[in-house]
Structure formats: C-alpha cells, structure tokens
N, C-alpha and C. Protein backbone atom coordinates (compact mmCIF):
# COMPACT_ATOMS: atom_id res chain seq x y z
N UNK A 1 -21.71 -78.69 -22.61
CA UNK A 1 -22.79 -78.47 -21.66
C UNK A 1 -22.25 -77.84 -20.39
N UNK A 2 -21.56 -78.60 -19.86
CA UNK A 2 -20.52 -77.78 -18.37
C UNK A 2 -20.19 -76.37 -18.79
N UNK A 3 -19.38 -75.94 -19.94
CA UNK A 3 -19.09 -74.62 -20.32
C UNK A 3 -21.09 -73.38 -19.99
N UNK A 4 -21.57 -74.11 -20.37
CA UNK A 4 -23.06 -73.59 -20.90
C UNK A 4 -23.33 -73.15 -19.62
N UNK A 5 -22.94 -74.29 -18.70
CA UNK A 5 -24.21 -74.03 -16.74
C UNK A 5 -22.98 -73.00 -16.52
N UNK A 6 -21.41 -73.49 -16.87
CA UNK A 6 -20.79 -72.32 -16.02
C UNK A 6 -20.57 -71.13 -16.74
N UNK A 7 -21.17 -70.58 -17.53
CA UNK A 7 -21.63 -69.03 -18.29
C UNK A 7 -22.94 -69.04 -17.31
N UNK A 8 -23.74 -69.54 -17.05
CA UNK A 8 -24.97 -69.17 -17.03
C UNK A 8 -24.84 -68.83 -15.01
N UNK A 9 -24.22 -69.34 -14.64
CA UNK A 9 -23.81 -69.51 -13.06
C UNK A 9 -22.63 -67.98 -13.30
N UNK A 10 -22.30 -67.72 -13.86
CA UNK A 10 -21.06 -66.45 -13.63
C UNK A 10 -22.33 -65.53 -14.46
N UNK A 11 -23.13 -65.58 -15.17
CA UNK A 11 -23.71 -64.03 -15.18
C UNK A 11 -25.11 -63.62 -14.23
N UNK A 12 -25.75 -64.91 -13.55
CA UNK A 12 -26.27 -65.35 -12.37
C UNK A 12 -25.53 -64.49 -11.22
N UNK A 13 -24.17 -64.85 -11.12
CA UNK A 13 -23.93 -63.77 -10.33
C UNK A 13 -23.36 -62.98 -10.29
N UNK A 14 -23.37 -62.42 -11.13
CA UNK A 14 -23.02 -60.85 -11.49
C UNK A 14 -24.22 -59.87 -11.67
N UNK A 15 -25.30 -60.66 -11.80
CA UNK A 15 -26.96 -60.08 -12.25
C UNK A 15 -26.94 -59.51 -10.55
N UNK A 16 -26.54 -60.68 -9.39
CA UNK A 16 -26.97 -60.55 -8.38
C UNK A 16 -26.21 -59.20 -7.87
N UNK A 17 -25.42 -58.83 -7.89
CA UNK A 17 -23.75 -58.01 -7.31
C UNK A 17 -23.87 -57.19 -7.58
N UNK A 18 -24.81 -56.80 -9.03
CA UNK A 18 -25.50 -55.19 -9.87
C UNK A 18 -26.52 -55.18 -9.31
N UNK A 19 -27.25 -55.72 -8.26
CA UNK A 19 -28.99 -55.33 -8.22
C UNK A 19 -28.74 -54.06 -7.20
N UNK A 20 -29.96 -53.16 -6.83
CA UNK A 20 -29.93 -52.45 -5.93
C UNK A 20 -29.80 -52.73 -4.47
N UNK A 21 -30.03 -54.40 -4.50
CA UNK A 21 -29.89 -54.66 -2.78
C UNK A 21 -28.49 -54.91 -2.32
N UNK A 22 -27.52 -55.12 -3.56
CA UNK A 22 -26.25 -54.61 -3.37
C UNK A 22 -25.58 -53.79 -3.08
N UNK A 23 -26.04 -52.46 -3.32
CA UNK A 23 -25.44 -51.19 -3.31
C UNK A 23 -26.19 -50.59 -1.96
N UNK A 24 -25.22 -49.99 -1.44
CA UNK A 24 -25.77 -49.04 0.24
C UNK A 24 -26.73 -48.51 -0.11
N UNK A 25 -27.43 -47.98 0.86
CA UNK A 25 -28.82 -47.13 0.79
C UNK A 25 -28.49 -45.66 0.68
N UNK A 26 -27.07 -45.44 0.92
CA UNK A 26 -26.96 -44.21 0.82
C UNK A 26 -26.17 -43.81 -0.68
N UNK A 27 -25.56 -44.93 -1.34
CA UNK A 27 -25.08 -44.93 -2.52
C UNK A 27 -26.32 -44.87 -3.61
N UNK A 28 -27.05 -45.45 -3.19
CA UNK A 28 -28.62 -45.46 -4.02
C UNK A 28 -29.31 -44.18 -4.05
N UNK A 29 -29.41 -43.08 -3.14
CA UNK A 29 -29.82 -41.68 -3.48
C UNK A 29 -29.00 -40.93 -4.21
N UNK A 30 -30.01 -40.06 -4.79
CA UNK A 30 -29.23 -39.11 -5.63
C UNK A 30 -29.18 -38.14 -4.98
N UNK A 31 -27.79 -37.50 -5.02
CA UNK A 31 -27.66 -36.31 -4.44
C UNK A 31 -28.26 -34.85 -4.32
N UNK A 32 -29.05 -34.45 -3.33
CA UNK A 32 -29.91 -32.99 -3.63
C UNK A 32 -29.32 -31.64 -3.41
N UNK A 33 -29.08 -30.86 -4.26
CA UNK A 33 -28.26 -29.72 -4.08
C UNK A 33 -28.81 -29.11 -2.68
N UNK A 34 -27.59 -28.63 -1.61
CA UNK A 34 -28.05 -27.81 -0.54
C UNK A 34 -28.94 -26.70 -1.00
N UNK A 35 -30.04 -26.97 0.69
CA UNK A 35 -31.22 -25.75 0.44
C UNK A 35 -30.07 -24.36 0.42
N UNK A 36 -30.33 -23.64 -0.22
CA UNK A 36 -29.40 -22.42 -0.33
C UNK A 36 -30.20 -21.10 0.61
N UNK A 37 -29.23 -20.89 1.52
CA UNK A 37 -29.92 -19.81 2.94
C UNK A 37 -29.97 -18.50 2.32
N UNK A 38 -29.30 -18.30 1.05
CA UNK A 38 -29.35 -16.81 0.47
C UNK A 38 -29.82 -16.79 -0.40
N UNK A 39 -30.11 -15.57 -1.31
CA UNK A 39 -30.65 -15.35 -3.03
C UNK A 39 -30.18 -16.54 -3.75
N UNK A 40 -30.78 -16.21 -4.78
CA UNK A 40 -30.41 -17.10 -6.02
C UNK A 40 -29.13 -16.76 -6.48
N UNK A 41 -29.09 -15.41 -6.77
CA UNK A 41 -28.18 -15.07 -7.45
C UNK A 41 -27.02 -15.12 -6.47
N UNK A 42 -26.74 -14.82 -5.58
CA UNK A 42 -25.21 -15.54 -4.45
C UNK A 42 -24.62 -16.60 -4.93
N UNK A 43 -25.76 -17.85 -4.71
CA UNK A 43 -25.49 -19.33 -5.46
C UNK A 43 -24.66 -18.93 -6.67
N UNK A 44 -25.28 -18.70 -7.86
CA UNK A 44 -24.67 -18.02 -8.88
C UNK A 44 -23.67 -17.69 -9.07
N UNK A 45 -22.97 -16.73 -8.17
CA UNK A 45 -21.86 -15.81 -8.37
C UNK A 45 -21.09 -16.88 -7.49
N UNK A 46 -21.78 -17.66 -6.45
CA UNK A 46 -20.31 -18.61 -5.90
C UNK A 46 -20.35 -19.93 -7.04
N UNK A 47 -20.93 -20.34 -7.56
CA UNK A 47 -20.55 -21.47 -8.43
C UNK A 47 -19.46 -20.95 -9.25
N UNK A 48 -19.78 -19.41 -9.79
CA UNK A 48 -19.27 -18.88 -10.93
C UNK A 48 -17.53 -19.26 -10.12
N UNK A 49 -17.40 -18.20 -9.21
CA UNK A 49 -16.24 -17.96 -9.02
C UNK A 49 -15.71 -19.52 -8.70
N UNK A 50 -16.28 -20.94 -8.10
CA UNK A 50 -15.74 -21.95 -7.95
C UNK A 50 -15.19 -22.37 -9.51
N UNK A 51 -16.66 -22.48 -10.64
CA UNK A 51 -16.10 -22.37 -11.63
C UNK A 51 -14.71 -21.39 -12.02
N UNK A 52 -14.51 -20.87 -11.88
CA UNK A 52 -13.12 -19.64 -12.19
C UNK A 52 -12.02 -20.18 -11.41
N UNK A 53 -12.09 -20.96 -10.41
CA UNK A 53 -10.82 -21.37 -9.70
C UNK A 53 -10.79 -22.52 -10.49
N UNK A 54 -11.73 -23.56 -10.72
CA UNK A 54 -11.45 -24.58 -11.42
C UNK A 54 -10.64 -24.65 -12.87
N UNK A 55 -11.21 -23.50 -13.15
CA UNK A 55 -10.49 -23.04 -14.65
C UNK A 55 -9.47 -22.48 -14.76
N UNK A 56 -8.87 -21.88 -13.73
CA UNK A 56 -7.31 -21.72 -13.14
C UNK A 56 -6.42 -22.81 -13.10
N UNK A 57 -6.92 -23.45 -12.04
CA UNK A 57 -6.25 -24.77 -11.57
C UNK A 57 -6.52 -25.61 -12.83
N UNK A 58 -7.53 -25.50 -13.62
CA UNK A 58 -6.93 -26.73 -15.13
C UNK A 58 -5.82 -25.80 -15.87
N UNK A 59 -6.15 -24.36 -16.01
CA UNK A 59 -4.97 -23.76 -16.40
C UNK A 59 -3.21 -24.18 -16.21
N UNK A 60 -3.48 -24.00 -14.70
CA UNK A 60 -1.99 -24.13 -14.22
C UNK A 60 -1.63 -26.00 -14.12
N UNK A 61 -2.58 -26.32 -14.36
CA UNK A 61 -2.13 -27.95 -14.43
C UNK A 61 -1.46 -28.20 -15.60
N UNK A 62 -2.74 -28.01 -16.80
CA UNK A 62 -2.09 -27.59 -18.49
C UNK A 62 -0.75 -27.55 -18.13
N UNK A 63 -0.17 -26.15 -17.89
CA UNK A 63 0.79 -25.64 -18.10
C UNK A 63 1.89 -26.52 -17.41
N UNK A 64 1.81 -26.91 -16.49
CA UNK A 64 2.30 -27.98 -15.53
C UNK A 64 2.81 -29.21 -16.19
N UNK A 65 1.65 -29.83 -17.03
CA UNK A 65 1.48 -30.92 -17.67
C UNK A 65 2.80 -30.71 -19.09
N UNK A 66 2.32 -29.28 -19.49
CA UNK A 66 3.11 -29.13 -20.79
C UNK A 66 4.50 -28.91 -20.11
N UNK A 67 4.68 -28.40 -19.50
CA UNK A 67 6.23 -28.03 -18.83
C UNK A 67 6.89 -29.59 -18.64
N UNK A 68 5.93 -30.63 -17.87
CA UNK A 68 6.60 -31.57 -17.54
C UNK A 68 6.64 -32.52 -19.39
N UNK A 69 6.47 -32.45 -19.88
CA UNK A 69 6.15 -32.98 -21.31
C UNK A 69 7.44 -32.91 -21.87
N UNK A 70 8.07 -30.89 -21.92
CA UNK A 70 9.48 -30.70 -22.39
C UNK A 70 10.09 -31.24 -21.62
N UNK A 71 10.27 -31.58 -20.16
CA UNK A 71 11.32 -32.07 -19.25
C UNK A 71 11.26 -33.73 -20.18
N UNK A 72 10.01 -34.24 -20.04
CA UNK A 72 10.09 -36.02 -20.97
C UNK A 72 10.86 -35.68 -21.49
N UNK A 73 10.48 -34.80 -22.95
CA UNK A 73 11.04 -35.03 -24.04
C UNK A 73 12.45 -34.50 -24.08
N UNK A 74 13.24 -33.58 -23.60
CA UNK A 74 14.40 -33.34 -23.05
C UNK A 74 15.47 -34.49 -22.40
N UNK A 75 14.70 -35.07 -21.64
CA UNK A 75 15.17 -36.37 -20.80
C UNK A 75 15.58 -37.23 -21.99
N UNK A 76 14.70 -37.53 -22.94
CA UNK A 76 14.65 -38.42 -23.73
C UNK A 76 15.69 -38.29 -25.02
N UNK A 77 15.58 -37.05 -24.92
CA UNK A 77 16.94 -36.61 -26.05
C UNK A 77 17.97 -36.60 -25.30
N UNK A 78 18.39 -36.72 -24.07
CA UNK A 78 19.74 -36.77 -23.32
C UNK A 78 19.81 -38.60 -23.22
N UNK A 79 18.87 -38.79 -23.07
CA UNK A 79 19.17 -40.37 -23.04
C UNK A 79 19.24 -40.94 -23.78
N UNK A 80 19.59 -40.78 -25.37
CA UNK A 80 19.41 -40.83 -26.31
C UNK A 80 20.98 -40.26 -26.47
N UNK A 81 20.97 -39.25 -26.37
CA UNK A 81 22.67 -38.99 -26.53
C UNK A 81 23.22 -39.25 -25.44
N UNK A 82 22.75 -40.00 -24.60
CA UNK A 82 24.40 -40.39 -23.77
C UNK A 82 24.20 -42.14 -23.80
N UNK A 83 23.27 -43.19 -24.52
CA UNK A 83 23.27 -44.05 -25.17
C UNK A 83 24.43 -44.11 -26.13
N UNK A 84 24.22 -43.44 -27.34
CA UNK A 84 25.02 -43.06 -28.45
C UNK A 84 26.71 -42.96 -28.10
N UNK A 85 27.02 -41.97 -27.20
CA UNK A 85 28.06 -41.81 -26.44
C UNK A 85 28.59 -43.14 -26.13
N UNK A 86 27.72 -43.57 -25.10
CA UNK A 86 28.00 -45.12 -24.49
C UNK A 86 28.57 -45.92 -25.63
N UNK A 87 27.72 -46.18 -26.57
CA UNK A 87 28.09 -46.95 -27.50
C UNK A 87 29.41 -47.11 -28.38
N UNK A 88 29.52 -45.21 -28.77
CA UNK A 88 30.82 -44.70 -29.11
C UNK A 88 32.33 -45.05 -28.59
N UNK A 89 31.68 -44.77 -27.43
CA UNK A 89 33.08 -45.33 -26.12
C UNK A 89 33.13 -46.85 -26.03
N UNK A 90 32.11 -47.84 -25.97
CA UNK A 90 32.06 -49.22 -26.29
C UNK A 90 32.96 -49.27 -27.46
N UNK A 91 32.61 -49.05 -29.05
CA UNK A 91 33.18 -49.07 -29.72
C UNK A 91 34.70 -48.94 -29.81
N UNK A 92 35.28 -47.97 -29.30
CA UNK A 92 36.71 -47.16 -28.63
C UNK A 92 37.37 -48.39 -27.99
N UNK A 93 36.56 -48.93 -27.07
CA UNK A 93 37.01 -49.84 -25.83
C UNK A 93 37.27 -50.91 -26.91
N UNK A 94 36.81 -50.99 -27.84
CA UNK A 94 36.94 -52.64 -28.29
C UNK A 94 37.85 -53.07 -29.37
N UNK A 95 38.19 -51.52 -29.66
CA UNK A 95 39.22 -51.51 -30.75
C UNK A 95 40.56 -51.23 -29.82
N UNK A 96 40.98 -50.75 -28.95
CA UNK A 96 41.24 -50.38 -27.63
C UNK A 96 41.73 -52.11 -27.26
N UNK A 97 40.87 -52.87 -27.00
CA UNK A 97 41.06 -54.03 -26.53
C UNK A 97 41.83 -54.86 -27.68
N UNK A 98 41.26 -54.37 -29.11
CA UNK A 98 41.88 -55.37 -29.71
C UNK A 98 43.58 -54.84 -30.14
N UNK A 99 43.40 -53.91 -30.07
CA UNK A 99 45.14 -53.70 -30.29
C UNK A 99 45.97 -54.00 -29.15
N UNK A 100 45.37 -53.80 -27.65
CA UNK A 100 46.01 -54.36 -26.60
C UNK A 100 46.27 -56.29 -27.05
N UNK A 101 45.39 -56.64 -27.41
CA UNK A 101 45.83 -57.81 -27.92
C UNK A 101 46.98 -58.16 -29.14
N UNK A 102 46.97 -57.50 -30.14
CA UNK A 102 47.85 -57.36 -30.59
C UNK A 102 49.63 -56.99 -30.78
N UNK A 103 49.17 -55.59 -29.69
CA UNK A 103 50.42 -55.74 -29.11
C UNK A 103 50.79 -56.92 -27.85
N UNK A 104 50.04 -57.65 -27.71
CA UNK A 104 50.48 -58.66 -26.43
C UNK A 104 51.05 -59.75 -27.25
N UNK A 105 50.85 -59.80 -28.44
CA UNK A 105 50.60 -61.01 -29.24
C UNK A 105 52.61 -60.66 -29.82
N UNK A 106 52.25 -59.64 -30.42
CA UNK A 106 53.84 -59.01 -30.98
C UNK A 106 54.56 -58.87 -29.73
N UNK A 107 54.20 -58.39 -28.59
CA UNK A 107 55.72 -59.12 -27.10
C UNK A 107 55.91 -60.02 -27.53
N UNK A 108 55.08 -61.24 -27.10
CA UNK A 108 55.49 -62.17 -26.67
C UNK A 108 56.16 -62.68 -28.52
N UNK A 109 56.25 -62.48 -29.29
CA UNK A 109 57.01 -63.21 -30.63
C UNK A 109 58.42 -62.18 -30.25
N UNK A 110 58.46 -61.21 -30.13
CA UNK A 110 59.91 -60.48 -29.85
C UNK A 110 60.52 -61.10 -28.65
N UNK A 111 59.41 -61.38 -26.84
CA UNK A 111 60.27 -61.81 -26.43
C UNK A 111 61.04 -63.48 -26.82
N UNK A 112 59.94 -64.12 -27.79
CA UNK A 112 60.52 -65.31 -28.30
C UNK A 112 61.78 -65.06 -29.06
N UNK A 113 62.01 -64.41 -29.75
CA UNK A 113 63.28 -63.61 -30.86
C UNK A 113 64.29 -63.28 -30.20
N UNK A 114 64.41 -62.22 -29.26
CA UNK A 114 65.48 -62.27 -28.19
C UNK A 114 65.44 -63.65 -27.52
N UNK A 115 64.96 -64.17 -27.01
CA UNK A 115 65.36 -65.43 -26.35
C UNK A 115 66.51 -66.32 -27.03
N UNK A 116 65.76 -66.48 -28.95
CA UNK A 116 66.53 -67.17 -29.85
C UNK A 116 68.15 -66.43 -29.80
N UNK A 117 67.73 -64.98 -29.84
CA UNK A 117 69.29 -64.27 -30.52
C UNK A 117 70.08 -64.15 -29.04
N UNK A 118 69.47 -64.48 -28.30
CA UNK A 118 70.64 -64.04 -26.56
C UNK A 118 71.38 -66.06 -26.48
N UNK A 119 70.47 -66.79 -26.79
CA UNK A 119 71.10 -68.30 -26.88
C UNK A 119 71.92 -68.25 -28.22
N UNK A 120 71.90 -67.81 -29.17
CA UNK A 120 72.52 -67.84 -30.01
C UNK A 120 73.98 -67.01 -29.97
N UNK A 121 73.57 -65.90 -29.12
CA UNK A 121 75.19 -65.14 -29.06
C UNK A 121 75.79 -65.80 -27.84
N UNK A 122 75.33 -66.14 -27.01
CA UNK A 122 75.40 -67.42 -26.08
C UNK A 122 76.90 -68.03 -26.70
N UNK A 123 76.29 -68.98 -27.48
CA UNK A 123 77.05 -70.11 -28.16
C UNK A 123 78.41 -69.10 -28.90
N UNK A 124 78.00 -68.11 -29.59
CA UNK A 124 78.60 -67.71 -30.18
C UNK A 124 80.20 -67.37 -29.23
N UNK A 125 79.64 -66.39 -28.27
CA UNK A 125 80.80 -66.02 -26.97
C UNK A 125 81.18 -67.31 -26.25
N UNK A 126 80.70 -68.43 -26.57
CA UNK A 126 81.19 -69.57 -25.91
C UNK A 126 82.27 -69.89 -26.82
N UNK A 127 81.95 -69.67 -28.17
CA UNK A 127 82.98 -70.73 -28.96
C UNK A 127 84.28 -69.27 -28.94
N UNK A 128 84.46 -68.24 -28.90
CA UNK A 128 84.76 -67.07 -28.76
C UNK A 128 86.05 -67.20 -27.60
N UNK A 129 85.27 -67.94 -26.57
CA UNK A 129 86.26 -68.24 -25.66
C UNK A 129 86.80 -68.90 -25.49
N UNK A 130 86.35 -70.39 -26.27
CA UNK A 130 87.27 -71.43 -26.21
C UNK A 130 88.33 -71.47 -27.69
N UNK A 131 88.24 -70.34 -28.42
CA UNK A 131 88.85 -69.99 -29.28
C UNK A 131 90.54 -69.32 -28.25
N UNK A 132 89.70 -68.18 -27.46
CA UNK A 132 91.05 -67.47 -26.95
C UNK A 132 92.27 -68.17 -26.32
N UNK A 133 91.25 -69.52 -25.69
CA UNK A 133 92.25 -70.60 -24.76
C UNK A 133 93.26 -70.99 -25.79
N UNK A 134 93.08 -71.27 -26.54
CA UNK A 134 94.05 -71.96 -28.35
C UNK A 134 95.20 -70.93 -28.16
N UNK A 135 96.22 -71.45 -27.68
CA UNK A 135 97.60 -70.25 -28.22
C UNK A 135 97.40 -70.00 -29.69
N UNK A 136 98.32 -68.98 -29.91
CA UNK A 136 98.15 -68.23 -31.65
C UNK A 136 98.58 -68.86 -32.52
N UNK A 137 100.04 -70.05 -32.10
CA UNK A 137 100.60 -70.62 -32.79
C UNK A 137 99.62 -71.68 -33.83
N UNK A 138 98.64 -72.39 -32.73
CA UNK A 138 98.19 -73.24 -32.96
C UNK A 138 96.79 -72.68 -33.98
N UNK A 139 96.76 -71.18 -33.76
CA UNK A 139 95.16 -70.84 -34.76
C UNK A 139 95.84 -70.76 -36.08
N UNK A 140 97.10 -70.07 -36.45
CA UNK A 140 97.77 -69.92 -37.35
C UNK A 140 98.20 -70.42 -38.38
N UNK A 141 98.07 -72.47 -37.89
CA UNK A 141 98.69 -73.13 -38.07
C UNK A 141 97.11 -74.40 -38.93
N UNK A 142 96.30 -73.97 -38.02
CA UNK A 142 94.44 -74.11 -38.26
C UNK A 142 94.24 -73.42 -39.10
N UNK A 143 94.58 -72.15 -39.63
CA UNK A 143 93.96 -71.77 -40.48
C UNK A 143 94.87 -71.37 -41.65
N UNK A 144 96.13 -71.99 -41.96
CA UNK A 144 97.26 -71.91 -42.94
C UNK A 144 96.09 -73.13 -43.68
C-alpha cells in the first residue's frame, strides 16, 4: 500500500512540473517568423543561401569528423603496437631477470668452490712447510 500512495504522490508531481503554469509565458509561445520588410522572394534567396552555408559547414564538419576518425583509428593502431612492444620488452626483462638470477646463483657456488680449494691449498702449503723445516736426513730416512 505505501509503495501504491508513493507512485501515486511522484506522478502527482510530475503531472504538476509538465502543466503550462510551469513553463514561462514566453517559453509557451510559438515562435512567429519576422514580418519580412522586402519581397518574398529576398526571404527566399536569403534562407537559400543560409541554407548553403549550413550545408558547407555540415560539409566541412563531415570531413572534420572523418579526418578526426583516421587520427582515432591511427592512435589506436599505435597503441596497440606500442602495448605489444611493451609487452615484448616485459617479456625480454624477465628472461633478462631470470638469468641475472642464475648467474647470481652460479657466483655464489664458484665463490663457495674457491673458498673450499684456497683452504685446501692452505693446508696443503702448510704441511709443505712444515715438511721443509725436516732436514733431508730425516725425510730420507721417513720414507726408506
């Protein structure tokens, strides 16, 4: 019932907002073509020629309209290929990124590898030297 009064209250006033005591008094006349101070035929030949500018100016709009149409559609094929591009180079970047990872990944196991083989020759030149301290007699005699 509430839905029902408030339809009936909103086209109530909208009935009111369309009547003529709404609208100006001067919006309410219809417009009367100027008394014309010359021939008929003047009128005539100036509508004509207003007509003829009008039909120019839709001309050159047209053309306007179509010109700006190829610029859209131009625009739209460049943005369209430099999307594509973008993407291309995304692509680039990411394979790009992943071999930078890869090679970061292979340092750091080489610099682990040298680390192993520089401690290892380490030891090695250690025992190397406490070899040289040994007079000869005594290596000679070690390894008879």
């Amino acid at each position: 019932m509430g839905a029902r009064v408030a339809f009936i209250a909103t086209f109530a006033g909208a009935v009111a907002f369309t009547t003529p005591a709404s609208v100006p008094a001067a919006a309410q006349q219809v417009p009367q073509p100027p008394a014309s101070s010359g021939p008929p035929g003047e009128d005539l030949q100036a509508i004509e020629r207003a007509l003829q500018v009008d039909r120019e100016r839709a001309r050159a709009l047209a053309t306007k309209a179509a010109t700006l149409a190829r610029e859209i559609q131009a625009l739209r094929v460049s943005s369209i290929a430099a999307a594509r591009k973008a993407q291309n180079l995304e692509a680039r970047l990411s394979g790009i990124e992943a071999r930078l990872r890869d090679l970061a990944a292979r340092e750091h196991a080489k610099v682990a590898d040298l680390a192993a083989r520089r401690r290892q020759l380490g030891l090695s030149l250690a025992a190397l030297q406490r070899i040289a301290l040994l007079p000869m007699d005594s290596l000679t005699i070690a390894f008879a």
